[in-house]
Protein backbone atom coordinates (compact mmCIF):
# COMPACT_ATOMS: atom_id res chain seq x y z
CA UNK A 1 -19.62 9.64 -1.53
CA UNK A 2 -21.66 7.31 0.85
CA UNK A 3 -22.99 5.54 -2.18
CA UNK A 4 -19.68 3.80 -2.64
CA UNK A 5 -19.71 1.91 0.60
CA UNK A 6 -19.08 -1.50 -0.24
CA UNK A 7 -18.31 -0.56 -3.55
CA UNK A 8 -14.92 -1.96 -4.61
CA UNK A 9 -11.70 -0.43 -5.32
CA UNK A 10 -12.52 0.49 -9.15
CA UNK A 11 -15.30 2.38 -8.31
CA UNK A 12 -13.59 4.66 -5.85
CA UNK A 13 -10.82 5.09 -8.79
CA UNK A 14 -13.66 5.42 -11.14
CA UNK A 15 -14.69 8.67 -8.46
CA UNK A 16 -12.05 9.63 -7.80
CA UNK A 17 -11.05 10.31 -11.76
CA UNK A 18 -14.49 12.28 -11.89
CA UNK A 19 -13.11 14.50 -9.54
CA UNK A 20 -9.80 14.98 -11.62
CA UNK A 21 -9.26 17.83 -14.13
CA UNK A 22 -10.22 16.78 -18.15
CA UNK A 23 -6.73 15.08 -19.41
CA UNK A 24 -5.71 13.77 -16.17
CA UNK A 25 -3.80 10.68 -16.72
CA UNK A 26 -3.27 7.45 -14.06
CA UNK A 27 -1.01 5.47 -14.12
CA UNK A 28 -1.19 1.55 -13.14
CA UNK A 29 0.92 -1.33 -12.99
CA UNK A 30 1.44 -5.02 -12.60
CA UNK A 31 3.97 -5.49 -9.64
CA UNK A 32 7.04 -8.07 -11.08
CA UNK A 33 7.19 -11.55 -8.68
CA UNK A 34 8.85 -11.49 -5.92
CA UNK A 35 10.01 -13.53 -2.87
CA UNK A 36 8.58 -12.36 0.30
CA UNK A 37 10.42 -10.60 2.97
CA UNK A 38 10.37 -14.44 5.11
CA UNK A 39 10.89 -16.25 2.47
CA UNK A 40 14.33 -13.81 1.97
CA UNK A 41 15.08 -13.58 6.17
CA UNK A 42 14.59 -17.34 6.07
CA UNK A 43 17.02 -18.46 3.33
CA UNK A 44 19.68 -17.07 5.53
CA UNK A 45 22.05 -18.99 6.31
CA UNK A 46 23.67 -19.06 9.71
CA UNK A 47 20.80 -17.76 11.48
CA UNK A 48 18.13 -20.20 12.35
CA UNK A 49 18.20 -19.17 15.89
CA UNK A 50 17.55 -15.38 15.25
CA UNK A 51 14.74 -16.36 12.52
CA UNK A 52 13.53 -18.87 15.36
CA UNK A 53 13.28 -16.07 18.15
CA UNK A 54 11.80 -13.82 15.83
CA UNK A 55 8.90 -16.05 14.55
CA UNK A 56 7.98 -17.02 18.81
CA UNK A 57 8.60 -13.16 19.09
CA UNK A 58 5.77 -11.92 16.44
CA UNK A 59 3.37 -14.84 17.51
CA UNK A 60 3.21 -14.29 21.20
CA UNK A 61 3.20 -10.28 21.06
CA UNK A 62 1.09 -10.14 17.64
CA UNK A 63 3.87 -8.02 15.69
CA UNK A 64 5.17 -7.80 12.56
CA UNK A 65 7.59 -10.29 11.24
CA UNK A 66 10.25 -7.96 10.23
CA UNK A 67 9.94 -5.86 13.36
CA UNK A 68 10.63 -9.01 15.42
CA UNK A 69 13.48 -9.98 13.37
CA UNK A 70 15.14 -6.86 13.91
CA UNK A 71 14.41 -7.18 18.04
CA UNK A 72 15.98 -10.55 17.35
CA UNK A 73 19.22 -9.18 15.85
CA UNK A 74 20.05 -7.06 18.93
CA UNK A 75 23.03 -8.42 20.67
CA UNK A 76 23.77 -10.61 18.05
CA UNK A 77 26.58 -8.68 16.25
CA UNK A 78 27.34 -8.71 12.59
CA UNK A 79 26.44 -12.64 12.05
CA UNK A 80 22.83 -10.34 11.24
CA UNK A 81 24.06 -8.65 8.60
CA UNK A 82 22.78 -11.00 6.11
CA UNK A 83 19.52 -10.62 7.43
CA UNK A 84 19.90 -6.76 7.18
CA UNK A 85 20.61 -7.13 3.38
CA UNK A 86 17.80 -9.16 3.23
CA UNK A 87 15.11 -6.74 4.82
CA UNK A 88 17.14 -3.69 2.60
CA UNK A 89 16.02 -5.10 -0.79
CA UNK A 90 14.08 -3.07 -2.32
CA UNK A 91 12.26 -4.37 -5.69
CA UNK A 92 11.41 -1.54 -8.27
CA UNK A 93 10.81 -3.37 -11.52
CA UNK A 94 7.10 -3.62 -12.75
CA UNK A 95 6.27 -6.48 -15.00
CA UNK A 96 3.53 -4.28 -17.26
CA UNK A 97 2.49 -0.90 -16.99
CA UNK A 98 -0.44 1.07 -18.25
CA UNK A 99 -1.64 4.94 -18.98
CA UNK A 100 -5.33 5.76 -19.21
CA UNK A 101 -7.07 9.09 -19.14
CA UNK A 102 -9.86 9.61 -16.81
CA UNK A 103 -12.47 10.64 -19.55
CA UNK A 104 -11.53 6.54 -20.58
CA UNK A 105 -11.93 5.27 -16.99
CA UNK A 106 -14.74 2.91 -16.05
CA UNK A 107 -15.41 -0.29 -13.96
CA UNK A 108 -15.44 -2.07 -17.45
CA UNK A 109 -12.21 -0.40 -18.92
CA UNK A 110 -10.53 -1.17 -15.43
CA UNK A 111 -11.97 -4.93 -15.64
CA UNK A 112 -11.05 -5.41 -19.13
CA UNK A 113 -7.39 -4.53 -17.76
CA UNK A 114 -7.72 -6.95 -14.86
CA UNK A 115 -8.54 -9.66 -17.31
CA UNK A 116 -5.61 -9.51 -19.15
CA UNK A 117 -3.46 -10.46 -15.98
CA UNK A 118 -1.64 -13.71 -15.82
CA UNK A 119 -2.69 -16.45 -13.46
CA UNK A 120 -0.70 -15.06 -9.60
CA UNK A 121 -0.59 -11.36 -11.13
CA UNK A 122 -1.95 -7.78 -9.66
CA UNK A 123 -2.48 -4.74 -10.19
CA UNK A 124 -1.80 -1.32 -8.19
CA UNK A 125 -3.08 1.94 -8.63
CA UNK A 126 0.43 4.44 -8.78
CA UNK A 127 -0.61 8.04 -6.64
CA UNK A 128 0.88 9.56 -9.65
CA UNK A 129 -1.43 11.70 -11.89
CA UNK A 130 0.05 13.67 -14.73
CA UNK A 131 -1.29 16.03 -17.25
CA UNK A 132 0.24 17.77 -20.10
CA UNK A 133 -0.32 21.22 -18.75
CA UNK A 134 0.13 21.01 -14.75
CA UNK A 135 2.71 19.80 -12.84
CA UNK A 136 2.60 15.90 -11.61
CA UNK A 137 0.41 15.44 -8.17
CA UNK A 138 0.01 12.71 -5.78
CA UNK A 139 -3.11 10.78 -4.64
CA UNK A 140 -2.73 10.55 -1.42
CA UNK A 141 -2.40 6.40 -0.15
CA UNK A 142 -1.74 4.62 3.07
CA UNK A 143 -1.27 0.66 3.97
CA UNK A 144 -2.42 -0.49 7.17
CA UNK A 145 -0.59 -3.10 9.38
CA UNK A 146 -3.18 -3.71 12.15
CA UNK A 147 -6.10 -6.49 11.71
CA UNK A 148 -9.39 -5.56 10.48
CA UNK A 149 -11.78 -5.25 13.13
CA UNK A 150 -14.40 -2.36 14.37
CA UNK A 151 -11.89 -1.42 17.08
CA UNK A 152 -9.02 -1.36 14.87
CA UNK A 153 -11.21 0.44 11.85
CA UNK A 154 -12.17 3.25 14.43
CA UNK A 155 -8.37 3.83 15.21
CA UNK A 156 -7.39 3.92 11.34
CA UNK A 157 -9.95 6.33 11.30
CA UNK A 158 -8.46 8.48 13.63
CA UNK A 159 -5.15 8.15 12.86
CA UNK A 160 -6.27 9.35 8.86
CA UNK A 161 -8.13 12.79 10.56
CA UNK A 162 -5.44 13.35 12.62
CA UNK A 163 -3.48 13.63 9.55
CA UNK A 164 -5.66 16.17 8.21
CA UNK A 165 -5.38 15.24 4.54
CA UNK A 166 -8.80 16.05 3.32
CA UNK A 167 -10.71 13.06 3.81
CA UNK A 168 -10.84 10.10 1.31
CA UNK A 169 -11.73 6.41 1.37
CA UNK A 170 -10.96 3.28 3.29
CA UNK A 171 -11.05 0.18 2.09
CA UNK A 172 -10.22 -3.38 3.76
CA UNK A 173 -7.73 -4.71 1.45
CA UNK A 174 -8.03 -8.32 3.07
CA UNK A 175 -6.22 -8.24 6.28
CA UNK A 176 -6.04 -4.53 6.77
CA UNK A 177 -7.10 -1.15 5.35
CA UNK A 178 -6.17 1.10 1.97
CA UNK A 179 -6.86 4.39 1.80
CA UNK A 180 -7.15 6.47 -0.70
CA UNK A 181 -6.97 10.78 -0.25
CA UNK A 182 -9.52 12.72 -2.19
CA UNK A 183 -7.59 15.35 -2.74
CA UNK A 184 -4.65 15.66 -4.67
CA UNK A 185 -0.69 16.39 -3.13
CA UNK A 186 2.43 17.96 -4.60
CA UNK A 187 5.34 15.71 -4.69
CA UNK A 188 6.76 17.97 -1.63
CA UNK A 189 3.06 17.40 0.24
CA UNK A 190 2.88 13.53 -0.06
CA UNK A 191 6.74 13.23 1.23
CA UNK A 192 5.53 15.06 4.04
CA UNK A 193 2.41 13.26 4.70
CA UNK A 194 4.29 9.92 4.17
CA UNK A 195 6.81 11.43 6.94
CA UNK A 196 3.94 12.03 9.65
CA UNK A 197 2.06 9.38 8.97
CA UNK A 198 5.78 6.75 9.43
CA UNK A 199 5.36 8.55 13.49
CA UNK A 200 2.14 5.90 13.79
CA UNK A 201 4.34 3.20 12.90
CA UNK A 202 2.72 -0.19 13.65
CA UNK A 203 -1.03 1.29 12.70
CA UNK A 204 0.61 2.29 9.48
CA UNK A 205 2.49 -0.21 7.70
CA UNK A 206 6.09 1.20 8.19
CA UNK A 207 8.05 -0.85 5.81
CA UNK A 208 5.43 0.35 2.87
CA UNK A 209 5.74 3.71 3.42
CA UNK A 210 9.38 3.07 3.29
CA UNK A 211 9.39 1.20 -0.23
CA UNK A 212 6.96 4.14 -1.08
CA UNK A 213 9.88 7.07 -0.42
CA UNK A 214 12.51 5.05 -1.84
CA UNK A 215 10.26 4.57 -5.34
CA UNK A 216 9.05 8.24 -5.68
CA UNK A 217 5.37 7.79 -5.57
CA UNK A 218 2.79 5.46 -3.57
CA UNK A 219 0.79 2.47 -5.36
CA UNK A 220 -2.21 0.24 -3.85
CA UNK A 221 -3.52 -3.20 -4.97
CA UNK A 222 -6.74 -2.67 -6.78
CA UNK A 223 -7.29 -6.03 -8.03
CA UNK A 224 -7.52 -9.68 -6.31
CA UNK A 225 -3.74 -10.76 -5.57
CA UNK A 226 -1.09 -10.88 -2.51
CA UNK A 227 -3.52 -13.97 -0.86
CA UNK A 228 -7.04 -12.30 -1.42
CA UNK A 229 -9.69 -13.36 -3.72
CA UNK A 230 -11.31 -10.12 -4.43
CA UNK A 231 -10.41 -6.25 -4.92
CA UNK A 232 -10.23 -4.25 -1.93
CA UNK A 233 -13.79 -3.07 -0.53
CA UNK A 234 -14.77 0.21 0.44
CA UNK A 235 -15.88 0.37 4.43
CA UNK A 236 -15.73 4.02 5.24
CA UNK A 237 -16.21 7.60 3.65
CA UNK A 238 -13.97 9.82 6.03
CA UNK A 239 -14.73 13.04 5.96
CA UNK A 240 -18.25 12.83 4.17
């Protein structure tokens, strides 16, 4: 699996669906629009001051926007409740989805997908892999929240062994890390491995893993989109 460092994020799919029994099917998608979480916190009305607090708040300390809009809201009664709503909406529609097989998957079946995208558009890779004769399993996925850097790349590294999934891949999406699980979950597994990996809240992006639950299954960005120019890149084997 060393070959694939630097390797981008079809070529880990494209190995990863090598690894997958004959009539395995993946399933992608093309995320719908959306307005972004600030974009909704900040159309609130009423609450300039708690937005304001919150945007010093993730500057200075270096955390998350959300998370310092929630610190905000303490003591601030239910004049937050809009902003609640706000951070509770929870966007499930896909604009295009697609099926392929992995005896049809390739980096030029996977770019000939791409280039059908609109102008702004994405897609994500779904952890769900079906097949006619087994039951539906789980590629295992995380999102990072902390910056890329060697420092913060060693602790992602970690933080993946520690939860003793198999080993997989890491990629640096653009301002954090993907990773992807080698080997497959049942639906019961990735709940729990979603569940222990939420405890490293803050390495892990928390609010993804939450969408994640609430949808059913995982899904990663494996094209350019959401501010970066290029697919996600593959920096580490772990477990190789």
């Amino acid at each position: 699996m060393s070959h694939l460092i630097g390797k981008d994020a079809h070529a880990i799919i494209c190995d990863l669906g090598e690894r997958l029994s004959e009539g395995s099917i993946l399933h992608f998608f093309s995320p719908a629009a959306k307005q972004t979480l600030r974009a909704r916190v900040e159309a609130v009305r009423g609450c300039c001051d708690v937005v304001r607090r919150a945007t010093q708040l993730s500057k200075s300390v270096g955390i998350p926007f959300w998370d310092a809009v929630s610190i905000s809201c303490l003591g601030v009664g239910n004049r937050a409740a809009a902003l609640l709503s706000a951070a509770l909406f929870h966007h499930a529609e896909a604009a295009r989805v697609w099926e392929m097989k992995v005896e049809c998957l390739s980096p030029a079946t996977l770019s000939e997908v791409e280039a059908e995208l609109s102008q702004g558009s994405s897609i994500s890779l779904s952890s769900l892999v079906t097949h006619d004769r087994n039951p539906p399993q789980h590629i295992p996925m995380l999102d990072f929240a902390c910056s890329v850097g060697d420092e913060n790349r060693a602790l992602v590294v970690s933080a993946i062994e520690l939860l003793n999934v198999g080993g997989g891949y890491l990629l640096v999406s653009g301002r954090s890390y993907h990773f992807y699980g080698a080997k497959l979950l049942s639906s019961s597994a990735v709940s729990q491995f979603l569940g222990r990996a939420l405890l490293l809240a803050h390495i892990v992006d928390h609010r993804w893993i939450a969408h994640q639950l609430i949808r059913g299954y995982c899904s990663l960005r494996i094209s350019p989109g959401n501010g970066s120019r290029a697919r996600p890149t593959v920096v580490s084997i772990i477990g190789a």
